[in-house]
Every structure is written in structure tokens, then in C-alpha cells.
PDB file of N, CA and C in Angstrom:
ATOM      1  N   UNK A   1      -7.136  14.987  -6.544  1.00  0.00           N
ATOM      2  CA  UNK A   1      -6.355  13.797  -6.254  1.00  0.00           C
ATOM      3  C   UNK A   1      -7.200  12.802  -5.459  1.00  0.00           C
ATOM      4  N   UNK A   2      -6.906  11.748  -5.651  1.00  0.00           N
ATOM      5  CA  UNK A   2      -7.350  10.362  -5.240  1.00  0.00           C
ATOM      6  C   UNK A   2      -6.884  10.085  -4.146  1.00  0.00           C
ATOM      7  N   UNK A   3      -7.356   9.202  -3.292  1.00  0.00           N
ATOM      8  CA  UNK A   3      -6.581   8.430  -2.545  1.00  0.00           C
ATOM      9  C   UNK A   3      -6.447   7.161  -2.769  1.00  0.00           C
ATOM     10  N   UNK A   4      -5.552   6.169  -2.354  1.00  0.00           N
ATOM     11  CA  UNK A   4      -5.610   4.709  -2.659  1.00  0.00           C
ATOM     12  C   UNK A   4      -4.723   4.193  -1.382  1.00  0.00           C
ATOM     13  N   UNK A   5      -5.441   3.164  -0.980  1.00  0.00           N
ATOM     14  CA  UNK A   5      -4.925   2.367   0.110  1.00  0.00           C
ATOM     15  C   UNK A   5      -3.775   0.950  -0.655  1.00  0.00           C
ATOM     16  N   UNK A   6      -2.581   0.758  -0.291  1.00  0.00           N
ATOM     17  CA  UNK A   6      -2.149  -0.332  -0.521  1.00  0.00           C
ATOM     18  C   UNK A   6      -1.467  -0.725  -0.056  1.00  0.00           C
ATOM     19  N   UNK A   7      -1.866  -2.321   0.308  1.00  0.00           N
ATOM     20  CA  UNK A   7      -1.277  -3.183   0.726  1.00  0.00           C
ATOM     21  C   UNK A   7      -0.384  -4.364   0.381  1.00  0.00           C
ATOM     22  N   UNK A   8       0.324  -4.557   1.503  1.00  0.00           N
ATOM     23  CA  UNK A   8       1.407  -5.639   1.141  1.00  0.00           C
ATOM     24  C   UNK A   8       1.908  -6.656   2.576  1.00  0.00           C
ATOM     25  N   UNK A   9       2.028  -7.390   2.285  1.00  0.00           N
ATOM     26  CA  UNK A   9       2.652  -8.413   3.103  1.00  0.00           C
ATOM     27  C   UNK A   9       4.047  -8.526   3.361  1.00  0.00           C
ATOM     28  N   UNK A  10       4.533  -8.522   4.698  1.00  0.00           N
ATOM     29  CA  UNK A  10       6.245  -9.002   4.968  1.00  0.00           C
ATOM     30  C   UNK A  10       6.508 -10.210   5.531  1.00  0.00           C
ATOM     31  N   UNK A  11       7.072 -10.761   5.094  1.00  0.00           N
ATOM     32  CA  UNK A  11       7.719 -12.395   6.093  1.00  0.00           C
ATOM     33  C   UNK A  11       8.703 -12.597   6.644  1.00  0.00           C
ATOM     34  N   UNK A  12       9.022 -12.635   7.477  1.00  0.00           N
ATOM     35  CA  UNK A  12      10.525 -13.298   7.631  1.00  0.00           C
ATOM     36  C   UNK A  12      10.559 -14.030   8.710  1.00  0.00           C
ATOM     37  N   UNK A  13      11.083 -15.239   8.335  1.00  0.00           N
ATOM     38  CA  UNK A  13      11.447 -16.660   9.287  1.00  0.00           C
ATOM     39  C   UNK A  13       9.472 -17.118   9.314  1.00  0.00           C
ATOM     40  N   UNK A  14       9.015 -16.848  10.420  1.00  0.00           N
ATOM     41  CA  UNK A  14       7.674 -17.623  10.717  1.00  0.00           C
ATOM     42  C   UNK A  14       6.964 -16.213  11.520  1.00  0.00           C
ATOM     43  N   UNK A  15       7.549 -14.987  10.861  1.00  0.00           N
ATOM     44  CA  UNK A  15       6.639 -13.569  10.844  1.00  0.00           C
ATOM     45  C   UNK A  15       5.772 -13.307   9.938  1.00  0.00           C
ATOM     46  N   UNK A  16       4.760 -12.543  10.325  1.00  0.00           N
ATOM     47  CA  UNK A  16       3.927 -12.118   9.233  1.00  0.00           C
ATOM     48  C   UNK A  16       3.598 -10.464   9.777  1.00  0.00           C
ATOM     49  N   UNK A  17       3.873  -9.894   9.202  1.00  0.00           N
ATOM     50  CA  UNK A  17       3.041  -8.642   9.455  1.00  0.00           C
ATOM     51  C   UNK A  17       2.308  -7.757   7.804  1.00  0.00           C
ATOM     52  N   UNK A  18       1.186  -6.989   8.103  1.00  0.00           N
ATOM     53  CA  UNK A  18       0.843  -6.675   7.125  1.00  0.00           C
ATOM     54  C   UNK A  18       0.880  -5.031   7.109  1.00  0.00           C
ATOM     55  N   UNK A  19       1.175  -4.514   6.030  1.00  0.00           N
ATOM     56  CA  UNK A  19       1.381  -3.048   6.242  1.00  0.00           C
ATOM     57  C   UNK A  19       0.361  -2.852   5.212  1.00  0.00           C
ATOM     58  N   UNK A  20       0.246  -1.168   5.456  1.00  0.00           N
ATOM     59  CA  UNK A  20      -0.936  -0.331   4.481  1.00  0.00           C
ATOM     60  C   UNK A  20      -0.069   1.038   4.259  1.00  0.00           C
ATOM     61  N   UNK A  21      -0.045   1.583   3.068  1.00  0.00           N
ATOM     62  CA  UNK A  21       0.487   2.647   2.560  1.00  0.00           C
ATOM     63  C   UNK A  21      -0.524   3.395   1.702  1.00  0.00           C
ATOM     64  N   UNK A  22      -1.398   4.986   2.523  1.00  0.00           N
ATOM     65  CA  UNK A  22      -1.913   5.537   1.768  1.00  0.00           C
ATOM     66  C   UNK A  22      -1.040   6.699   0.522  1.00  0.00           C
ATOM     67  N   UNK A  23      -1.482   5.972  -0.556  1.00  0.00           N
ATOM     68  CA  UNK A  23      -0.896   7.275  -1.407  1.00  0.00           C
ATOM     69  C   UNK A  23      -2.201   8.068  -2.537  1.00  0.00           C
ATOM     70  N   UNK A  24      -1.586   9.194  -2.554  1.00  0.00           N
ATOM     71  CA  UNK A  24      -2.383  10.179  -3.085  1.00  0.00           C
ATOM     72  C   UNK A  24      -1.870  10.130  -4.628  1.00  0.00           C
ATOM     73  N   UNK A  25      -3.130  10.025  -5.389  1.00  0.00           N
ATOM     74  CA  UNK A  25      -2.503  10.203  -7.180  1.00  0.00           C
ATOM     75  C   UNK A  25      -3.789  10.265  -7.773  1.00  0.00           C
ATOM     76  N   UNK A  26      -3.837  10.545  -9.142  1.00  0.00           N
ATOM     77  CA  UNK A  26      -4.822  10.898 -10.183  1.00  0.00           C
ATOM     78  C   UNK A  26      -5.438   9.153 -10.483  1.00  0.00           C
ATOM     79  N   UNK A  27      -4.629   8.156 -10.346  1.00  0.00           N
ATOM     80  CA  UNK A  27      -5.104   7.027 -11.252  1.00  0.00           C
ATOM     81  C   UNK A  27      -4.629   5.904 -10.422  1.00  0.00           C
ATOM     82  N   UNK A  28      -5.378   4.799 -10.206  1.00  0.00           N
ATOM     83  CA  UNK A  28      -4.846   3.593  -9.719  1.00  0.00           C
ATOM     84  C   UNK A  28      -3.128   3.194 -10.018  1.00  0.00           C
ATOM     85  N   UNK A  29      -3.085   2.915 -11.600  1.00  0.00           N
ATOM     86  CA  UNK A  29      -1.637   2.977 -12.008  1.00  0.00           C
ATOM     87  C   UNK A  29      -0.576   4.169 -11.321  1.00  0.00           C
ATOM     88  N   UNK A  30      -1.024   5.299 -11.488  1.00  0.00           N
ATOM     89  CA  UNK A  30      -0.273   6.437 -10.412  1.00  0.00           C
ATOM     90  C   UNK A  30      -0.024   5.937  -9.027  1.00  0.00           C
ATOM     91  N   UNK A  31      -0.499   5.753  -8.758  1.00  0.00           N
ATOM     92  CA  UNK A  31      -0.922   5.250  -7.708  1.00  0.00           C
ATOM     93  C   UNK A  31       0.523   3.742  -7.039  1.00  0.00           C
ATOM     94  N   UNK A  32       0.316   3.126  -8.036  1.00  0.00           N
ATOM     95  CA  UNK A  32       1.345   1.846  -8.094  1.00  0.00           C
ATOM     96  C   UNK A  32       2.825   1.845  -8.566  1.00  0.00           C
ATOM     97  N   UNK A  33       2.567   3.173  -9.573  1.00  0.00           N
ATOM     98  CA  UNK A  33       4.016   3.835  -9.789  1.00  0.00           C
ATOM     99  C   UNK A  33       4.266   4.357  -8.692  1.00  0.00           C
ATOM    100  N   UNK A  34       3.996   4.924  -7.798  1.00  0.00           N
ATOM    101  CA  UNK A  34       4.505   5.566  -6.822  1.00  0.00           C
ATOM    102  C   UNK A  34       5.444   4.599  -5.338  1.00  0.00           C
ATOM    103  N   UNK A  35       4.202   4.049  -5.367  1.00  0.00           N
ATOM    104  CA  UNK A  35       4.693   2.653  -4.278  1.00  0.00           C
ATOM    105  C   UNK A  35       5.698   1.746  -5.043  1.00  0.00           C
ATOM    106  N   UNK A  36       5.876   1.824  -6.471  1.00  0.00           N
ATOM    107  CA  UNK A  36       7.095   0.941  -6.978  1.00  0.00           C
ATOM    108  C   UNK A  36       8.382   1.637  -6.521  1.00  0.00           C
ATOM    109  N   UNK A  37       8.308   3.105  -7.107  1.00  0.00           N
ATOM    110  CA  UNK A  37       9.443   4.077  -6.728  1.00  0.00           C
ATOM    111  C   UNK A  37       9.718   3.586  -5.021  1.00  0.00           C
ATOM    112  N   UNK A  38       8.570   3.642  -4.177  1.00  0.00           N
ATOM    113  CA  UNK A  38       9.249   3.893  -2.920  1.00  0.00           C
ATOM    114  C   UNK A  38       9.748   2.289  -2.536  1.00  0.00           C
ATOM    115  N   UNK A  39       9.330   1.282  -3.081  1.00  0.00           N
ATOM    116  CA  UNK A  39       9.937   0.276  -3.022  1.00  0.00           C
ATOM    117  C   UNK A  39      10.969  -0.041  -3.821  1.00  0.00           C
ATOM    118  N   UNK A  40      11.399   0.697  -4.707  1.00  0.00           N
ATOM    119  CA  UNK A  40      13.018   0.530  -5.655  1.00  0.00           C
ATOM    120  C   UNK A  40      12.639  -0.414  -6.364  1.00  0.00           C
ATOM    121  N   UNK A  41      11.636  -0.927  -6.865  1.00  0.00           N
ATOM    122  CA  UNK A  41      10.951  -1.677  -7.607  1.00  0.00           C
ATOM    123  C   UNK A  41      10.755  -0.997  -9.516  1.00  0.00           C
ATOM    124  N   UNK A  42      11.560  -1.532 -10.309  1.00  0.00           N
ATOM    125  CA  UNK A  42      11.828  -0.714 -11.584  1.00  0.00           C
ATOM    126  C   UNK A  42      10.590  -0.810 -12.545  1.00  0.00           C
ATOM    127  N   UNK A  43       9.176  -1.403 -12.709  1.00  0.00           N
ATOM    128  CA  UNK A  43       8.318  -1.673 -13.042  1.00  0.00           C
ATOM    129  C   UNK A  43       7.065  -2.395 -11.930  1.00  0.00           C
ATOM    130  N   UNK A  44       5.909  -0.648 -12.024  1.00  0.00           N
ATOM    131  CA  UNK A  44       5.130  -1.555 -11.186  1.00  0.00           C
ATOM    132  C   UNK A  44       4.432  -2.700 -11.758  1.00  0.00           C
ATOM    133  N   UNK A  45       4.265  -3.282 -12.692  1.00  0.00           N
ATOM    134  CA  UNK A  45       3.147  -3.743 -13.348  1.00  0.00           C
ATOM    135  C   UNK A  45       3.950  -5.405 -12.480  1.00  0.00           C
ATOM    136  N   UNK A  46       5.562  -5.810 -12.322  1.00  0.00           N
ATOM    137  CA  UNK A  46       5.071  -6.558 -11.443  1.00  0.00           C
ATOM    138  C   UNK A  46       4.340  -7.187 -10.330  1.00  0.00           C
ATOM    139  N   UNK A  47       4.035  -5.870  -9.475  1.00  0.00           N
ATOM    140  CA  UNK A  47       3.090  -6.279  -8.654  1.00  0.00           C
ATOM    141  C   UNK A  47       1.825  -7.184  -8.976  1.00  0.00           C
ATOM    142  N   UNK A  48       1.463  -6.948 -10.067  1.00  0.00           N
ATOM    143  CA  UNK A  48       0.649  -7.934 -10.625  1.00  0.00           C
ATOM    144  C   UNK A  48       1.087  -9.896 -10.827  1.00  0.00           C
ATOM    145  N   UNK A  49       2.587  -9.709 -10.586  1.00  0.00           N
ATOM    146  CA  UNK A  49       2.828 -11.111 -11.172  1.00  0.00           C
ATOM    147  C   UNK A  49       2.928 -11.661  -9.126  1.00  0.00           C
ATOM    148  N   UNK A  50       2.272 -13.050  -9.160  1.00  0.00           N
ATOM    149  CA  UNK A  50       1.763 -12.787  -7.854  1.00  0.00           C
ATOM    150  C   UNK A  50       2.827 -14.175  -7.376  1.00  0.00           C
ATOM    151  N   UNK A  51       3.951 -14.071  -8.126  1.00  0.00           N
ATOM    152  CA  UNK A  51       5.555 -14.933  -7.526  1.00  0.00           C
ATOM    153  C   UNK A  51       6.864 -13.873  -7.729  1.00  0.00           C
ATOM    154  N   UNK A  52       6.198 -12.416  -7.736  1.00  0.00           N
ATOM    155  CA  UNK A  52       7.160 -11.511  -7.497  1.00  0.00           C
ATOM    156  C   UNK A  52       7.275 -11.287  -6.199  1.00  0.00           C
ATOM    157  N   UNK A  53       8.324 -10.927  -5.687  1.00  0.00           N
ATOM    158  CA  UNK A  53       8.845 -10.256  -4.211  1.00  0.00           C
ATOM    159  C   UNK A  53       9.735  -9.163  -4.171  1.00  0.00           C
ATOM    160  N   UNK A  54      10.106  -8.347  -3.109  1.00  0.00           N
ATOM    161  CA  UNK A  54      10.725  -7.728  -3.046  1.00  0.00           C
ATOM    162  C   UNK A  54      11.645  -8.066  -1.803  1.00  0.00           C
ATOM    163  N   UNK A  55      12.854  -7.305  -1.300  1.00  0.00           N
ATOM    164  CA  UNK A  55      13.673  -7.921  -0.095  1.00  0.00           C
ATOM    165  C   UNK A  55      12.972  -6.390   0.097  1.00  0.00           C
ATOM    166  N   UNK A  56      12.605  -6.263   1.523  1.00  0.00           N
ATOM    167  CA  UNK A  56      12.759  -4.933   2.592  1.00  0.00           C
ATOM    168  C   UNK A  56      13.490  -5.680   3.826  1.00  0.00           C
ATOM    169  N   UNK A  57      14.664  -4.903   3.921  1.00  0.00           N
ATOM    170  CA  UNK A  57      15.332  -5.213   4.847  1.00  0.00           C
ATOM    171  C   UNK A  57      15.551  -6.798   5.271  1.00  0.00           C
ATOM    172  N   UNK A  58      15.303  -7.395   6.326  1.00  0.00           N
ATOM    173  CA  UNK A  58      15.811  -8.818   6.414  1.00  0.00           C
ATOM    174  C   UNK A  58      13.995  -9.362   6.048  1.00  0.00           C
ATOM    175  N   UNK A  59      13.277  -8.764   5.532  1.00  0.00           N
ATOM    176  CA  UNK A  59      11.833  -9.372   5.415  1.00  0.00           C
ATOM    177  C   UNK A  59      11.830  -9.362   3.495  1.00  0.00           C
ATOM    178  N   UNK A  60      10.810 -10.651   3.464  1.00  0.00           N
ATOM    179  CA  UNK A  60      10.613 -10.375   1.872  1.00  0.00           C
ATOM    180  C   UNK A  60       8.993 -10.120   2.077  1.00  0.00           C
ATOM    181  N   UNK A  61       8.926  -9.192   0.941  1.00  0.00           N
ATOM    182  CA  UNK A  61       7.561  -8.610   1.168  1.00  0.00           C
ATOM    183  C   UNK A  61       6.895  -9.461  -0.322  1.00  0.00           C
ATOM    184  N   UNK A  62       5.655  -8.821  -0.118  1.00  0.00           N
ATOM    185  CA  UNK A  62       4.504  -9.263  -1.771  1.00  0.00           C
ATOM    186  C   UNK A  62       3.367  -8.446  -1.894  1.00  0.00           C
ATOM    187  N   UNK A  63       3.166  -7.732  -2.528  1.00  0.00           N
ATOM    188  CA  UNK A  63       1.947  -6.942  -2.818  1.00  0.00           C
ATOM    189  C   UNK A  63       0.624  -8.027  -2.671  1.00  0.00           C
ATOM    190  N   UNK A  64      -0.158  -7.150  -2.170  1.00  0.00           N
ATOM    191  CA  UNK A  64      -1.721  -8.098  -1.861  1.00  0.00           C
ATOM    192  C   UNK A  64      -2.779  -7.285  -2.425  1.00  0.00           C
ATOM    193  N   UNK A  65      -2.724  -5.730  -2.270  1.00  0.00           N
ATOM    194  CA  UNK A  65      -4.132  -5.044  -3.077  1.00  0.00           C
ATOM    195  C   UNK A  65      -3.909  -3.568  -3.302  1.00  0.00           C
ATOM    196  N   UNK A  66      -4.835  -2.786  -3.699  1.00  0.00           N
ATOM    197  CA  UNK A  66      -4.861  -1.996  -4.070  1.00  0.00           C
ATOM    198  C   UNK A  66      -6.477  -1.301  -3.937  1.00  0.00           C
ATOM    199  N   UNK A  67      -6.961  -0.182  -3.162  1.00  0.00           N
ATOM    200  CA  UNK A  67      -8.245  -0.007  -3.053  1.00  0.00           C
ATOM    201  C   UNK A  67      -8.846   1.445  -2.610  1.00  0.00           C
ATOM    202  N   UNK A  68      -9.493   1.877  -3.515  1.00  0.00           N
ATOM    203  CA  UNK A  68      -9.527   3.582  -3.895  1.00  0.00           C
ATOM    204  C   UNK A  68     -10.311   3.422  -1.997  1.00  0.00           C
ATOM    205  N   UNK A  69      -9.802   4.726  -1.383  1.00  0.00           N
ATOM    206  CA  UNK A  69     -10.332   5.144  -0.369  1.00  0.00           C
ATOM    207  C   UNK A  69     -10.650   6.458   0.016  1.00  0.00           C
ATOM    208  N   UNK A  70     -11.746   6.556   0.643  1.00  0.00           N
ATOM    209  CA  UNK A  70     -12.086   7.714   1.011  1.00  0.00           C
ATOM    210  C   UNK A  70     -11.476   8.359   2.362  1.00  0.00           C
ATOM    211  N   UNK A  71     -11.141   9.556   2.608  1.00  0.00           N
ATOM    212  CA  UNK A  71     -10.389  10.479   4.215  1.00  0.00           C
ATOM    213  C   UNK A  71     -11.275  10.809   4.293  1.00  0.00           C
ATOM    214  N   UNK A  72     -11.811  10.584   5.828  1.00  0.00           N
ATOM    215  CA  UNK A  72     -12.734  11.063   6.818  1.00  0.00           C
ATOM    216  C   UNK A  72     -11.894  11.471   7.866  1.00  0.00           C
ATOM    217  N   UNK A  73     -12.484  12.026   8.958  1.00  0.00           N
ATOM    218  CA  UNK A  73     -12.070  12.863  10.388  1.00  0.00           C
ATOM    219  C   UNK A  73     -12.512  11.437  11.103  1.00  0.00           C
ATOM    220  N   UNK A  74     -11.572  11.218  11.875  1.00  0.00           N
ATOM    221  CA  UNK A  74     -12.017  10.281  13.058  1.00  0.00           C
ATOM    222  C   UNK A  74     -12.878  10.697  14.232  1.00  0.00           C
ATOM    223  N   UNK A  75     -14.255  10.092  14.489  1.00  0.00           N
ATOM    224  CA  UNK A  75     -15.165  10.414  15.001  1.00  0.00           C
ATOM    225  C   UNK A  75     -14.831   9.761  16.710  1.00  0.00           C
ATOM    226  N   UNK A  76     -13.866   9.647  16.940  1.00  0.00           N
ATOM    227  CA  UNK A  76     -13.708   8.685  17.985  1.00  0.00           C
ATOM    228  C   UNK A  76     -12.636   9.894  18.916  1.00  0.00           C
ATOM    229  N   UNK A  77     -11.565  10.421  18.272  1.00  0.00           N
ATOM    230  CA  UNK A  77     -10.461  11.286  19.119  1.00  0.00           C
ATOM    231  C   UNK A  77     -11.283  12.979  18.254  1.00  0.00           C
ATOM    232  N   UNK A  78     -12.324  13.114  18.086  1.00  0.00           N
ATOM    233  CA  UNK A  78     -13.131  14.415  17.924  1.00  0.00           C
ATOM    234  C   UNK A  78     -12.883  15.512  16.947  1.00  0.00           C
ATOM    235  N   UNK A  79     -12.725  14.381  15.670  1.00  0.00           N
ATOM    236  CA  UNK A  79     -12.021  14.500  14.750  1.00  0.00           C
ATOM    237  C   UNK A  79     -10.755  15.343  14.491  1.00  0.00           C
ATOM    238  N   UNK A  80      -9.534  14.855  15.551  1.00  0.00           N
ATOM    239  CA  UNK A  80      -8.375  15.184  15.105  1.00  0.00           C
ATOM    240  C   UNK A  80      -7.537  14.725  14.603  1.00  0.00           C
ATOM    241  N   UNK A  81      -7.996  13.094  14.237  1.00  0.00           N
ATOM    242  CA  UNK A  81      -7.120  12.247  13.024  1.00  0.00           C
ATOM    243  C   UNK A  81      -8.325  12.029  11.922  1.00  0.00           C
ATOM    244  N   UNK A  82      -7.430  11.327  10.922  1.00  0.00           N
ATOM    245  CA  UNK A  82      -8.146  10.662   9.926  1.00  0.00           C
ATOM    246  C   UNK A  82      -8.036   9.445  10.066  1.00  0.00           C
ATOM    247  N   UNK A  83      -9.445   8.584   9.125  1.00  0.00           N
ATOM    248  CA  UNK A  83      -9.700   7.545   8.606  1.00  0.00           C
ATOM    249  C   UNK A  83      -9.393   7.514   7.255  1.00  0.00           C
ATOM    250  N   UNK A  84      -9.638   5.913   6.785  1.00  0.00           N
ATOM    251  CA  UNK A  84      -9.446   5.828   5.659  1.00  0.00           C
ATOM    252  C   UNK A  84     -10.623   4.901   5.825  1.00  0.00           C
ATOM    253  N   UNK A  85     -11.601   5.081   4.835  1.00  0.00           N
ATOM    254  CA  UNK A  85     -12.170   4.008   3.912  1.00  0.00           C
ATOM    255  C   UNK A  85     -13.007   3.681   2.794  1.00  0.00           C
ATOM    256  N   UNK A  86     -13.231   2.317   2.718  1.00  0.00           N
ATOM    257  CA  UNK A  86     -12.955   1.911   1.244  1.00  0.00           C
ATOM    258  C   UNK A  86     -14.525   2.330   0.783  1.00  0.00           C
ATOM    259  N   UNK A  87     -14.195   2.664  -0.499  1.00  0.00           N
ATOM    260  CA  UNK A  87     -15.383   2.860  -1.276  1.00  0.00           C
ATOM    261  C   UNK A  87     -16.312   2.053  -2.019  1.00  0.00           C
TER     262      UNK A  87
END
């Protein structure tokens, strides 16, 4: 299994925050099916259309990327977390 980092954007009023969701799958598309499911989103391939949104809660969100990553041990707390990065 793969890993893949993805991101998305939330707004609401004159907020911005940006979130990251690692998911584990065989294929980029796996990968985007999965984050559609957890967003109740019935086709990922919108994420691609880049005037789609979704409502999360009182925020509307928008997909921004998608980017195969590598898990490392964090060298900083002596490796008892992980990293993620990009390849």
C-alpha cells in the first residue's frame, strides 16, 4: 500500500484553514475514492472540476492536491511519531 497526502481547503465568512488527510491505497484514484466516501461526495472525479465544493459543516471546502508520500519516524521526538513526505 501507498500512501497519499491530500489536501483541501475550508472557508467560511473571511476563514481559511487548510487541512491534510493521509490515506493509504494501491492507486492515486483509490486513493480519491476514499476521501470522496469520507466526504459524502458521490463521484470523486469531481474533485477535478475546480468550481466544485463541498459544505463541511458551516465551512465550504475545495480540493487543492493530491501527492504520493513517503512515512518516516520523526527524527526530532526520537522517532516516536511519523512524518510524511513528498516524493
Amino acid at each position: 500500500m501507498k500512501k497519499f497526502e491530500i489536501q483541501y481547503i475550508s472557508r467560511y465568512c473571511e476563514e481559511k484553514h487548510y487541512y491534510t488527510e493521509i490515506i493509504s491505497a494501491k492507486t492515486e484514484t483509490d486513493a480519491l475514492k476514499k476521501i470522496a466516501k469520507f466526504m459524502d461526495c458521490d463521484d470523486y472525479e469531481k474533485f477535478f472540476d475546480p468550481t466544485f465544493q463541498w459544505e463541511d459543516g458551516s465551512f465550504i471546502s475545495r480540493f487543492k492536491c493530491i501527492n504520493e508520500v513517503k512515512e518516516t519516524v520523526c527524527l526530532h521526538c526520537n522517532g516516536t511519531g511519523k512524518i510524511y513526505l513528498t516524493e
